[in-house]
C-alpha atoms as a PDB file:
ATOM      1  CA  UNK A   1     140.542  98.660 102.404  1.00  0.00           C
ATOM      2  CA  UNK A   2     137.732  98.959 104.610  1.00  0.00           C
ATOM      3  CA  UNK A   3     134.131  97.020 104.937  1.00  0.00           C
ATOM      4  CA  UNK A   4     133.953  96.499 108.250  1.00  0.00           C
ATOM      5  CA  UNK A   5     136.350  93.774 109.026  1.00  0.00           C
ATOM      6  CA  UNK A   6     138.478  95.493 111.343  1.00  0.00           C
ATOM      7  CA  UNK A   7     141.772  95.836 109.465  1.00  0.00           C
ATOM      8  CA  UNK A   8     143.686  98.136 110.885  1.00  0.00           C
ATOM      9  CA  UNK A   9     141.767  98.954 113.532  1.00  0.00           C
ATOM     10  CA  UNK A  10     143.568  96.390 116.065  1.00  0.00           C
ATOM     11  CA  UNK A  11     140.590  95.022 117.381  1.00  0.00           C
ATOM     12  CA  UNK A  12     138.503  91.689 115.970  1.00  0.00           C
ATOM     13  CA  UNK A  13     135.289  92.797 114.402  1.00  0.00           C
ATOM     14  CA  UNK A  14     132.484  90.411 115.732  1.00  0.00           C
ATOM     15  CA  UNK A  15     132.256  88.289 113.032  1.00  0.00           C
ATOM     16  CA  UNK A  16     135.881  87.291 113.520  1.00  0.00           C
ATOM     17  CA  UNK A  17     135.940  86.438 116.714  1.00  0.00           C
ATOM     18  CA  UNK A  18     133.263  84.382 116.235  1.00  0.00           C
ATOM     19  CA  UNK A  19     135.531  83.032 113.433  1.00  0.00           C
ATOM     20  CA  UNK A  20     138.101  82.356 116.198  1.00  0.00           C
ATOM     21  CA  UNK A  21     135.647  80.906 118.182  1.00  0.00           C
ATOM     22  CA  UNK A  22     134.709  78.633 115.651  1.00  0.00           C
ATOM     23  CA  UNK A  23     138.102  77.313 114.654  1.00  0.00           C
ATOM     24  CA  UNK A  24     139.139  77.216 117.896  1.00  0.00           C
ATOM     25  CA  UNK A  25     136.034  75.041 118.659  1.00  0.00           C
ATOM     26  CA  UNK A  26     137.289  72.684 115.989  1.00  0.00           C
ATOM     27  CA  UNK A  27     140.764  72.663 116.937  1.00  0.00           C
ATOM     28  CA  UNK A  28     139.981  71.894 120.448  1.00  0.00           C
ATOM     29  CA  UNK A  29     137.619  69.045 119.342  1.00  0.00           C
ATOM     30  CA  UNK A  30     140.681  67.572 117.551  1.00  0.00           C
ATOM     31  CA  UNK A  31     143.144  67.683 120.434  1.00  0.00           C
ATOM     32  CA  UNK A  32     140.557  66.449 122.710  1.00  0.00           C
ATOM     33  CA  UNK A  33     140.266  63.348 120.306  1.00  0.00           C
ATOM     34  CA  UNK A  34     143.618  62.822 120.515  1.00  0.00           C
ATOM     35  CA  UNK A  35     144.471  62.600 123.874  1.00  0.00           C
ATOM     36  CA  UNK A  36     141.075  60.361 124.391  1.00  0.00           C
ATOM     37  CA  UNK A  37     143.046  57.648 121.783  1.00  0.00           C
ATOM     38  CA  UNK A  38     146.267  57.987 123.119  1.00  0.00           C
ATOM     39  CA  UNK A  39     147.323  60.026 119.598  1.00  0.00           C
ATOM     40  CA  UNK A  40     150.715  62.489 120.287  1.00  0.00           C
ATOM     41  CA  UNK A  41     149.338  66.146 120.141  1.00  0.00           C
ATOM     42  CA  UNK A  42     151.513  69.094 118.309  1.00  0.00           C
ATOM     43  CA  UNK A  43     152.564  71.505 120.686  1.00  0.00           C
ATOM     44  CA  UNK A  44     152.411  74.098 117.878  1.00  0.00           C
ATOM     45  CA  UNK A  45     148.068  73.113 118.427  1.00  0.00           C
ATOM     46  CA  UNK A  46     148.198  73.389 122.256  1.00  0.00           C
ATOM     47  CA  UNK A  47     149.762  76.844 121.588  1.00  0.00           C
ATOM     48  CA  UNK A  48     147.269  77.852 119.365  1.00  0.00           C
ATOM     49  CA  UNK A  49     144.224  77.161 121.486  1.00  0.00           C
ATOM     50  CA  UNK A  50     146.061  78.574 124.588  1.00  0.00           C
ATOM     51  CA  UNK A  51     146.618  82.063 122.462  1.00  0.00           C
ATOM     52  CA  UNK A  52     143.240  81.775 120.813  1.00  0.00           C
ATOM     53  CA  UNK A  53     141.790  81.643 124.724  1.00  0.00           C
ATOM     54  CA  UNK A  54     144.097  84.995 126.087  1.00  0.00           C
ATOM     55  CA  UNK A  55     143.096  86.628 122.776  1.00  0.00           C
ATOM     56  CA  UNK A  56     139.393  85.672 123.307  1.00  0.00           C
ATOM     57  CA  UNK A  57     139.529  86.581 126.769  1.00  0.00           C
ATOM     58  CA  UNK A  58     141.305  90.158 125.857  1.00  0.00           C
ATOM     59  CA  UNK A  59     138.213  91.060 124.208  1.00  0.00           C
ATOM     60  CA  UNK A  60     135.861  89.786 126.630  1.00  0.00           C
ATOM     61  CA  UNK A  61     134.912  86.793 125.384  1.00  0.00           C
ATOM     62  CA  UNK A  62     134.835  83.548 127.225  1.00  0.00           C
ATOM     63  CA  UNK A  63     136.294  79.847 126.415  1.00  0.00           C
ATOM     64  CA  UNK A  64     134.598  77.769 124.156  1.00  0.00           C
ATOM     65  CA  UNK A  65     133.617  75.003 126.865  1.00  0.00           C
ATOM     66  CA  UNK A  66     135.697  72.176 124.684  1.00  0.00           C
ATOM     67  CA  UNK A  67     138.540  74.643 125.259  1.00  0.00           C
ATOM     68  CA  UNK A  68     137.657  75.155 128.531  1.00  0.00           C
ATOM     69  CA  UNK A  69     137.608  71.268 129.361  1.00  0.00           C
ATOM     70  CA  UNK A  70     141.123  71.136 127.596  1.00  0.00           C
ATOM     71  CA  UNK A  71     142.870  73.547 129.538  1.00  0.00           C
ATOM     72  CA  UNK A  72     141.501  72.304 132.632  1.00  0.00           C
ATOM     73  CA  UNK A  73     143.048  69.016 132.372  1.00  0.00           C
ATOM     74  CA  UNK A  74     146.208  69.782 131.240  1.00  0.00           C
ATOM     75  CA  UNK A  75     146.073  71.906 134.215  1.00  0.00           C
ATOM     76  CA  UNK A  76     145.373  68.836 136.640  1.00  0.00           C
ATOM     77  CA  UNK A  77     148.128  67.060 134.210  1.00  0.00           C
ATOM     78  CA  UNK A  78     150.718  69.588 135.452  1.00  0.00           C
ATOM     79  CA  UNK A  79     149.594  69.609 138.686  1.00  0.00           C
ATOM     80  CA  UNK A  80     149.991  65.701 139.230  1.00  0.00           C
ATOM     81  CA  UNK A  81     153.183  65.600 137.359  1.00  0.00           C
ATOM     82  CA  UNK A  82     155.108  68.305 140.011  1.00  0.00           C
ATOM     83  CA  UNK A  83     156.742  66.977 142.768  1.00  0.00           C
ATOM     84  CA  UNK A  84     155.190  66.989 146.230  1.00  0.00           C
END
């Protein structure tokens, strides 16, 4: 079935990657939350917004800047938490 939506094709039509963006906006929000209460965070969400940002960045589109913020501190996490 066609319409526009990029089935088959392989690559996200616009409107879905601003979908992506979107969700991953919300996702992002709710992680964020939940390290700023001290809440566990899934792994399976971490995943999801770390794909979400390689696929967005595959088709040249950048970060959402709450995902952005995210992955740059569990960057400095990682980075404290090796040994010197």
């Amino acid at each position: 079935m066609s319409g526009g939506t990029g089935e088959g094709s392989g690559a996200p039509t616009d409107a879905r990657l601003s979908e992506i963006v979107r969700l991953t906006n919300l996702l992002a929000d709710r992680v964020l939350d939940a390290r700023i209460m001290g809440d566990p965070v899934d792994e399976a969400d971490i995943e999801a917004l770390l794909k979400a940002s390689l696929l967005l960045s595959e088709f040249g589109q950048e970060a959402p800047p709450l995902l952005d913020r995210l992955i740059r501190n569990l960057r400095a996490e990682v980075a404290e938490r090796e040994p010197r």
